[in-house]
C-alpha atoms as a PDB file:
ATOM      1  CA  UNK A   1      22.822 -26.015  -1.408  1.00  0.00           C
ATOM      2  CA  UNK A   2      22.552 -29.248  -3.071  1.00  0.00           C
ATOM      3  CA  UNK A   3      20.405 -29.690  -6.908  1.00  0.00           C
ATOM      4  CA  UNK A   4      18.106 -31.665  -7.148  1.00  0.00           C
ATOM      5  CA  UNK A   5      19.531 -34.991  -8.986  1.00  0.00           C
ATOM      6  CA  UNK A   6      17.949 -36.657 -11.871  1.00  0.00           C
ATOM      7  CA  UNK A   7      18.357 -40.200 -11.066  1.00  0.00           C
ATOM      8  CA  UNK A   8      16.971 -42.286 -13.460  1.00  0.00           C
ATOM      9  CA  UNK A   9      19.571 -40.714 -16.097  1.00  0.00           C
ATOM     10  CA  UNK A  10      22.363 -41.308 -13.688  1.00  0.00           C
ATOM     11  CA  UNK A  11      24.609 -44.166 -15.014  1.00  0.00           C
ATOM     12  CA  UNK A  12      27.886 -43.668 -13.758  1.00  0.00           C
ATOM     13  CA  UNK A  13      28.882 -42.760 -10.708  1.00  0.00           C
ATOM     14  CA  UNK A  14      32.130 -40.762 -10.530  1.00  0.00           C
ATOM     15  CA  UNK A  15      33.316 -40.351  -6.817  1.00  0.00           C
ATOM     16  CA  UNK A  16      36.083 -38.432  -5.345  1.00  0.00           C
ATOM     17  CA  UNK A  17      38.455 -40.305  -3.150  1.00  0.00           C
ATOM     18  CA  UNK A  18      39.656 -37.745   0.109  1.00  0.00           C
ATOM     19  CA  UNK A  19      37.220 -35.922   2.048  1.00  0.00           C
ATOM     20  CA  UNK A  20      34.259 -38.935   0.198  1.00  0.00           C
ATOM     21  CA  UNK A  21      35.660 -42.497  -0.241  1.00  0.00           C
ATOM     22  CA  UNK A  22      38.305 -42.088   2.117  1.00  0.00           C
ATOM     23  CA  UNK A  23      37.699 -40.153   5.807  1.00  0.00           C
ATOM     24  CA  UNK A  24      41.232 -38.467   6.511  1.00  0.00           C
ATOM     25  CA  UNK A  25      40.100 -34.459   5.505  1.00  0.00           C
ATOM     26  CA  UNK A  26      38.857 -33.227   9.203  1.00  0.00           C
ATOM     27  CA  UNK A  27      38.484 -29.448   9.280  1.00  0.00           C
ATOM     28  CA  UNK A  28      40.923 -29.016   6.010  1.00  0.00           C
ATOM     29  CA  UNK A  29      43.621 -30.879   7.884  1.00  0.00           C
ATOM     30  CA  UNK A  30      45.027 -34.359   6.682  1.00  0.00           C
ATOM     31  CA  UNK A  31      45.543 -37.146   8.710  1.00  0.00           C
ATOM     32  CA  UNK A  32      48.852 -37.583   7.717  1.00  0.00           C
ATOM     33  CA  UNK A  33      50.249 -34.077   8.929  1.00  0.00           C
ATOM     34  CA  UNK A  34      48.682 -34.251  12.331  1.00  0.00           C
ATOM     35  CA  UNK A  35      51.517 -36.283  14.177  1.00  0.00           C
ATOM     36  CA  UNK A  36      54.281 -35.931  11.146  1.00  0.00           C
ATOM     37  CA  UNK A  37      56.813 -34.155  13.374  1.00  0.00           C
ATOM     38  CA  UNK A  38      56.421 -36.516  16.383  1.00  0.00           C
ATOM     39  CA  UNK A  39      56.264 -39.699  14.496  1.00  0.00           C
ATOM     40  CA  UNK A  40      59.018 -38.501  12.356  1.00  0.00           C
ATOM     41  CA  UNK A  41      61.075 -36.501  14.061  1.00  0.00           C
ATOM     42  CA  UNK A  42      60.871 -34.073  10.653  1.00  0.00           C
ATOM     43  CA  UNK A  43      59.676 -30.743  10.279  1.00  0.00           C
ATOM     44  CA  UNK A  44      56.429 -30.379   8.765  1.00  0.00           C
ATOM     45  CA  UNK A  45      56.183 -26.977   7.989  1.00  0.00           C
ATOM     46  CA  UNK A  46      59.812 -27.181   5.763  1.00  0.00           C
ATOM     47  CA  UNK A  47      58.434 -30.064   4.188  1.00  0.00           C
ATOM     48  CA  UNK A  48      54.837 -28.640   3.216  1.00  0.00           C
ATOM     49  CA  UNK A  49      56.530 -25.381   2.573  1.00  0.00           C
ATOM     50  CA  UNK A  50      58.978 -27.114   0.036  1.00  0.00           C
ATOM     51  CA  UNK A  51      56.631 -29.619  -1.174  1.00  0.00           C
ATOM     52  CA  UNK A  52      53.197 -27.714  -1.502  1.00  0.00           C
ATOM     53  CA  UNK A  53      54.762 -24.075  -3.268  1.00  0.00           C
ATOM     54  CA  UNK A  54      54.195 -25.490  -6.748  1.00  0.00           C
ATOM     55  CA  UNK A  55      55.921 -29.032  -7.006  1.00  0.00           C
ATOM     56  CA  UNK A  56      53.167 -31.154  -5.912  1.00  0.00           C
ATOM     57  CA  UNK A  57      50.937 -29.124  -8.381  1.00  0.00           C
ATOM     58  CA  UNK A  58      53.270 -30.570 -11.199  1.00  0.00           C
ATOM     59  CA  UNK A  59      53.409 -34.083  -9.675  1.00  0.00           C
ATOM     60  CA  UNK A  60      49.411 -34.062  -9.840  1.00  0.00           C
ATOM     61  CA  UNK A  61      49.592 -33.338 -13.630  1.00  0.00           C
ATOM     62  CA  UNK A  62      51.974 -35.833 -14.123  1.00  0.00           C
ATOM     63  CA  UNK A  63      55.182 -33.389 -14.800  1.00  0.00           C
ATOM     64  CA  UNK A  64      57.114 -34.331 -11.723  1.00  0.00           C
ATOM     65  CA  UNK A  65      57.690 -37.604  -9.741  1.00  0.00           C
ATOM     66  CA  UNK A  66      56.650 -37.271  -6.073  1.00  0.00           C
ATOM     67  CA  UNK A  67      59.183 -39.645  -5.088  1.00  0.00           C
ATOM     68  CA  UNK A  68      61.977 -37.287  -6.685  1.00  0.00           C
ATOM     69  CA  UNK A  69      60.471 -34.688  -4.838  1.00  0.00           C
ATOM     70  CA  UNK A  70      60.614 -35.587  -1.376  1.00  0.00           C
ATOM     71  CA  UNK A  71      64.145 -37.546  -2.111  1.00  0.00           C
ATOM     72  CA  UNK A  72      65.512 -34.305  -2.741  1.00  0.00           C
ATOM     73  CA  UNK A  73      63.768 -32.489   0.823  1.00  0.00           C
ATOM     74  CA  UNK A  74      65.271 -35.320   2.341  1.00  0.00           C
ATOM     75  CA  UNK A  75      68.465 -34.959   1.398  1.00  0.00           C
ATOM     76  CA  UNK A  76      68.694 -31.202   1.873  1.00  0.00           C
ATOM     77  CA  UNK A  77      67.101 -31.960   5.717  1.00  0.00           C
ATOM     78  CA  UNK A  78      69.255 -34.434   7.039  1.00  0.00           C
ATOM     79  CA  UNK A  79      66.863 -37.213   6.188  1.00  0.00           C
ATOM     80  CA  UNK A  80      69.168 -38.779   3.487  1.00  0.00           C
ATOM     81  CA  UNK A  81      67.763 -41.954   2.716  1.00  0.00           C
ATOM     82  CA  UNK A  82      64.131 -41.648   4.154  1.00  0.00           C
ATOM     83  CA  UNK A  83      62.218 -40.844   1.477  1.00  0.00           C
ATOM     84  CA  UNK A  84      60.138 -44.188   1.363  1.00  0.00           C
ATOM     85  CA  UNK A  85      59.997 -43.952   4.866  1.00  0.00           C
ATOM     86  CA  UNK A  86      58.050 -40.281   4.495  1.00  0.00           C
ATOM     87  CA  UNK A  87      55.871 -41.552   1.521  1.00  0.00           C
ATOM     88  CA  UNK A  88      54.570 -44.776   3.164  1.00  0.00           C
ATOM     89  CA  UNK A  89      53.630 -42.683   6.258  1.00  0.00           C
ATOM     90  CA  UNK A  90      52.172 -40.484   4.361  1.00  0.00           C
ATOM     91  CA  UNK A  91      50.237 -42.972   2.810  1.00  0.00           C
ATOM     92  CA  UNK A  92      49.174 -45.376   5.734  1.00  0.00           C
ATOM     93  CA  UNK A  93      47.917 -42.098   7.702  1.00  0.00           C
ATOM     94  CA  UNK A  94      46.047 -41.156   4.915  1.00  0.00           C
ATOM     95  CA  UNK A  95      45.005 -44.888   4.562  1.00  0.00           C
ATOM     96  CA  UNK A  96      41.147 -44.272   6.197  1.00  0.00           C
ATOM     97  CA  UNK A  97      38.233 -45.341   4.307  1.00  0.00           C
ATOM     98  CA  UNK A  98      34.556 -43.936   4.796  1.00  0.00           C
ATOM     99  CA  UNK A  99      33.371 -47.327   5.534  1.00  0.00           C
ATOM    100  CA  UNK A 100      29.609 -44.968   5.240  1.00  0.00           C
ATOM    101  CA  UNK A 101      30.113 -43.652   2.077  1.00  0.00           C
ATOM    102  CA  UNK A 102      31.534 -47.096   0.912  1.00  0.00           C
ATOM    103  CA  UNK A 103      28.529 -48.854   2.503  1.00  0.00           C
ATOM    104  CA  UNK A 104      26.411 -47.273  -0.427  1.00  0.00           C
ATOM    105  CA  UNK A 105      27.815 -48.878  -3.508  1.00  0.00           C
ATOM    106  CA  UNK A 106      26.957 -52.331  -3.382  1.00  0.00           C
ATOM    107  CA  UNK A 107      23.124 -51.033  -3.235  1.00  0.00           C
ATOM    108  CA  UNK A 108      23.485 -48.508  -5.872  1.00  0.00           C
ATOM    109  CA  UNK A 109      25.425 -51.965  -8.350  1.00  0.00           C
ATOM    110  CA  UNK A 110      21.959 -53.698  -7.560  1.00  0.00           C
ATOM    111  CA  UNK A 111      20.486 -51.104  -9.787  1.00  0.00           C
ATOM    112  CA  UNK A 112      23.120 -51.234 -12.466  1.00  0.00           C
ATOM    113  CA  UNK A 113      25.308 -47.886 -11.621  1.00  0.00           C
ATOM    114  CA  UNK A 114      28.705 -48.361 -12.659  1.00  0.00           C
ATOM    115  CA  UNK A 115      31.142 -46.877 -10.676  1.00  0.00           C
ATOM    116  CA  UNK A 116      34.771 -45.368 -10.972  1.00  0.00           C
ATOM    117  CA  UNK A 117      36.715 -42.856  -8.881  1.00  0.00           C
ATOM    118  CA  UNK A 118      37.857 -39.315 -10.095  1.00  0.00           C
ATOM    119  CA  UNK A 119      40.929 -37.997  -7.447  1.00  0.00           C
ATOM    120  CA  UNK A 120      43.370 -35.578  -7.772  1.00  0.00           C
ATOM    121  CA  UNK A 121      45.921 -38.204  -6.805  1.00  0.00           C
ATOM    122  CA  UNK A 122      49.558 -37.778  -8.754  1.00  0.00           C
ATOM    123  CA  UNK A 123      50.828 -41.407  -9.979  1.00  0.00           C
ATOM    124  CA  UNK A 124      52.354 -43.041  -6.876  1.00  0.00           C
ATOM    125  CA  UNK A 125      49.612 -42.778  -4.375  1.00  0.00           C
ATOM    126  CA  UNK A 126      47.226 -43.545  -7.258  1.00  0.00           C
ATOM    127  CA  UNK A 127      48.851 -46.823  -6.998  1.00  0.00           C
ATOM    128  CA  UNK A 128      48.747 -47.243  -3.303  1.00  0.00           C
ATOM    129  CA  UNK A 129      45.233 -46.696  -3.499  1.00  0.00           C
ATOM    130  CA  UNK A 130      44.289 -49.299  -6.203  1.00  0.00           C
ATOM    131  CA  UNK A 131      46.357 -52.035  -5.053  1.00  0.00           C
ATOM    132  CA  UNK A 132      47.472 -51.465  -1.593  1.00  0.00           C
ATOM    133  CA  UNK A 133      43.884 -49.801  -0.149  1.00  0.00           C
ATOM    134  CA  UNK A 134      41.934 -52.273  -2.960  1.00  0.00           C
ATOM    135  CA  UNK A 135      39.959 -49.833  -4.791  1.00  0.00           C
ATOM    136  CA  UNK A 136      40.693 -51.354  -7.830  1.00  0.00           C
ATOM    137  CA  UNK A 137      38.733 -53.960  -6.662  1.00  0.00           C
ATOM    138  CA  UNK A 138      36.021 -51.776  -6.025  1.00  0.00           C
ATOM    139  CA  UNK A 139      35.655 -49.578  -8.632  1.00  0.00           C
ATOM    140  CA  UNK A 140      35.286 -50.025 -12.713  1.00  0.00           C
ATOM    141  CA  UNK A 141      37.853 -47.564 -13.350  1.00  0.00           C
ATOM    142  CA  UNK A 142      40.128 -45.446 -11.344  1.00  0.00           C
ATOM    143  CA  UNK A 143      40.681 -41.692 -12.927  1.00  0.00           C
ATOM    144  CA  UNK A 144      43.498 -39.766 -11.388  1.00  0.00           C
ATOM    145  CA  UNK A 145      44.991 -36.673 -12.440  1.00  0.00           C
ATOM    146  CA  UNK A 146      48.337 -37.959 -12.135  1.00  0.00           C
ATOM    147  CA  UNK A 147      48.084 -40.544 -14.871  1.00  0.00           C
ATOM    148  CA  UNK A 148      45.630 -38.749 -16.879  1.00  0.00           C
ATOM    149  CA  UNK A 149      47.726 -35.274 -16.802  1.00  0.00           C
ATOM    150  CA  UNK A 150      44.544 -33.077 -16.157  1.00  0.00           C
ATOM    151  CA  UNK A 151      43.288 -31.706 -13.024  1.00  0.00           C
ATOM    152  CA  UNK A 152      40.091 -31.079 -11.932  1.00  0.00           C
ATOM    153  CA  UNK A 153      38.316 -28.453 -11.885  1.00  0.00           C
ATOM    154  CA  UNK A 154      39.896 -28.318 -15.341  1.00  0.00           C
ATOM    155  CA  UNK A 155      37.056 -28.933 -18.247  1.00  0.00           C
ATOM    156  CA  UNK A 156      38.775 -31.455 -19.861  1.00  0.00           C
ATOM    157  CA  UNK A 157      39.131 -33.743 -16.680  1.00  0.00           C
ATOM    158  CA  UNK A 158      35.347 -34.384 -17.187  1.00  0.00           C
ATOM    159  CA  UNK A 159      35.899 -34.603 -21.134  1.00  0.00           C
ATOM    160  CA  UNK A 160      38.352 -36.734 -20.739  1.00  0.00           C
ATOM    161  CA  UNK A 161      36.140 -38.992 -18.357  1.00  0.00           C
ATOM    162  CA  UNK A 162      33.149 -38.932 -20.931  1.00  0.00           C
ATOM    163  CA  UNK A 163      35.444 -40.117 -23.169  1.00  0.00           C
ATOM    164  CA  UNK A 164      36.659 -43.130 -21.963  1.00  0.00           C
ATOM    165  CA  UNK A 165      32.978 -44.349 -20.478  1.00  0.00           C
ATOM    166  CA  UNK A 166      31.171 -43.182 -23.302  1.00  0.00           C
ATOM    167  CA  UNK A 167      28.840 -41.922 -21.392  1.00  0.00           C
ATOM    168  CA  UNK A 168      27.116 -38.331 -21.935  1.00  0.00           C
ATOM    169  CA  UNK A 169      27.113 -35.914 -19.206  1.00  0.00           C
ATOM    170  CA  UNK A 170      23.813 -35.633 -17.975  1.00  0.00           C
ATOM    171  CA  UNK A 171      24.574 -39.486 -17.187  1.00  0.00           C
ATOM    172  CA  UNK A 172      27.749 -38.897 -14.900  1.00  0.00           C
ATOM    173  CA  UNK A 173      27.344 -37.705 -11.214  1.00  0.00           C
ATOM    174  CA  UNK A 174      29.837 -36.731  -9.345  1.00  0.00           C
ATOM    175  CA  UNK A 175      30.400 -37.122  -5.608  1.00  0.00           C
ATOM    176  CA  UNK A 176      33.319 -34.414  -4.690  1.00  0.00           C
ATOM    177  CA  UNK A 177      34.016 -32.542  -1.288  1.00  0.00           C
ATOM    178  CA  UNK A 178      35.316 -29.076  -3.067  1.00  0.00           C
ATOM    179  CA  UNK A 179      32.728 -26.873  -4.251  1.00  0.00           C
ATOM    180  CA  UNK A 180      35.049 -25.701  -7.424  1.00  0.00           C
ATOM    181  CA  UNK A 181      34.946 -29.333  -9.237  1.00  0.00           C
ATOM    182  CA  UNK A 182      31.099 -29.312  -8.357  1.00  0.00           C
ATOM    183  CA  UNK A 183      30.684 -26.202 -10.059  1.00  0.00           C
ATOM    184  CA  UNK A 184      32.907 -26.953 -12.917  1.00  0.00           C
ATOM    185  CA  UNK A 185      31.283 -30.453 -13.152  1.00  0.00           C
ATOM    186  CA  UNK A 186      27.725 -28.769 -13.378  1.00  0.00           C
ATOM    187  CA  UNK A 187      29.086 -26.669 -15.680  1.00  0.00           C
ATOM    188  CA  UNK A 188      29.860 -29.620 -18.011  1.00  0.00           C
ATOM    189  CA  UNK A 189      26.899 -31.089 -17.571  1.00  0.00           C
ATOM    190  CA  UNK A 190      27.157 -33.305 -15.193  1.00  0.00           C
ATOM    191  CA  UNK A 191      24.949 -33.774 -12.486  1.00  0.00           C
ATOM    192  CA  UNK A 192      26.591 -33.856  -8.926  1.00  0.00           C
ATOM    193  CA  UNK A 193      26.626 -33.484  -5.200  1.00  0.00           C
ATOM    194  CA  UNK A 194      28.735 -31.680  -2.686  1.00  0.00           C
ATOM    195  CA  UNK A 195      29.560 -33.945  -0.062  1.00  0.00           C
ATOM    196  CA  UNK A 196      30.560 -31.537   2.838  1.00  0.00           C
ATOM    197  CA  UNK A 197      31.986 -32.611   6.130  1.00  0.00           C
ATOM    198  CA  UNK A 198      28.607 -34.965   7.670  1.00  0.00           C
ATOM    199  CA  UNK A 199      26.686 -34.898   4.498  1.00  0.00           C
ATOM    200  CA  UNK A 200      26.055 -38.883   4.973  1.00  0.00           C
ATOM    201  CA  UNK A 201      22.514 -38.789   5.880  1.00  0.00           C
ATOM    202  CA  UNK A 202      21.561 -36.369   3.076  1.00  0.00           C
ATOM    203  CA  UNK A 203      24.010 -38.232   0.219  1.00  0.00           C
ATOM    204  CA  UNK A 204      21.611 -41.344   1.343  1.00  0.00           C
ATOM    205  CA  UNK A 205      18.490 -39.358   1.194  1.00  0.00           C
ATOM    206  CA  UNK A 206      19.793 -37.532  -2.093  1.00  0.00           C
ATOM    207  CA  UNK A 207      20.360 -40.934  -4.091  1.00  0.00           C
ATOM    208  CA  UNK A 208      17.091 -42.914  -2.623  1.00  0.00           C
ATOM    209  CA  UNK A 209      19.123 -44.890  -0.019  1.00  0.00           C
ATOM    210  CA  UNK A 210      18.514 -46.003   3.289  1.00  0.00           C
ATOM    211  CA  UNK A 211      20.900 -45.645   5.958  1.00  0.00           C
ATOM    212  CA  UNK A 212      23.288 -48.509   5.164  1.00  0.00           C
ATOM    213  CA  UNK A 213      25.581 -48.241   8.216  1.00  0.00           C
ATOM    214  CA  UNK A 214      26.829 -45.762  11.386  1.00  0.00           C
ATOM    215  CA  UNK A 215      29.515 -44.861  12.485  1.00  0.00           C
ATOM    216  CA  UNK A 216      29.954 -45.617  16.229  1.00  0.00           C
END
């Protein structure tokens, strides 16, 4: 169930990038596993099993290199030498932005929000989000867990955040698919909304917005 939002104490914006900002989460699957194998020619489940049992945790917080990573399942796989080929795949099938969701900030400048993104994303995708995918463009400030070594839900991801806006709390909302960074976020004292698979209609009645665009 979503809170009720205080909106005229609402100056930043903080929004998550997959599953709000960018549309490649459909029924917990990514968009980038879906035709790995037969675009590839790889295995997916060796590579999510070696990948996902701990080592992209570390990459996330910034204590491994994701690009070490899947050099090494290549090389153990027979893929010797493909490792940028994997990553930009990855990437570019992940590459799908909520051209809804995105419709909503230009609106939401017009009455002075600031905006900035708070992902997950370890350091290299980071990257290929800001420049490649142009939300650097977009967005005041990009804060990734990668680069800032915290992950969220963790407390100090939002600390950290109030930190560098100098902004209090009650004046951050964040938009986030998971319910556990909500929670922790509220928890801080942040206001914020769960954007859930479809929420657009209600994330535009929820911050005083009319429907901006649809998606065919």
């Amino acid at each position: 169930m979503t809170s009720p939002l205080d909106l005229d104490a609402v100056q930043v914006i903080a929004w998550d990038f997959d599953g709000v900002l960018n549309r490649n989460i459909e029924n917990g699957v990514f968009a980038w596993s879906r035709n790995f194998e037969q675009d590839l020619g790889l295995s997916l489940q060796s590579f999510t099993s070696y990948l996902f049992a701990g080592r992209f945790q570390k990459a996330m917080r910034g204590q491994a290199c994701l690009v070490e990573l899947v050099t090494e399942w290549a090389e153990a796989n027979a893929a010797s030498g493909r490792a940028p080929e994997i990553l930009d795949y990855w990437f570019r099938q992940d590459a799908l932005p909520d051209t809804r969701t995105l419709a909503l900030i230009e609106p939401l400048k017009a009455r002075g929000l600031r905006h900035v993104m708070a992902t997950n994303n370890e350091i290299h995708r980071t990257s290929y989000i800001e420049t490649t995918m142009g939300f650097g463009d977009r967005m005041e400030r990009i804060f990734s867990a990668g680069r800032m070594g915290i992950v969220k839900p963790d407390t100090d991801y939002f600390a950290h955040i109030e930190a560098e806006l100098d902004v209090a709390p009650a004046g951050l909302l964040l938009v986030d698919d998971l319910e556990e960074n909500v929670a922790a976020a509220r928890a801080r004292g942040w206001q914020a909304f769960h954007f859930a698979e479809g929420a657009h209609d209600l994330l535009e009645q929820t911050l005083g917005l009319q429907k901006t665009s649809r998606e065919p």
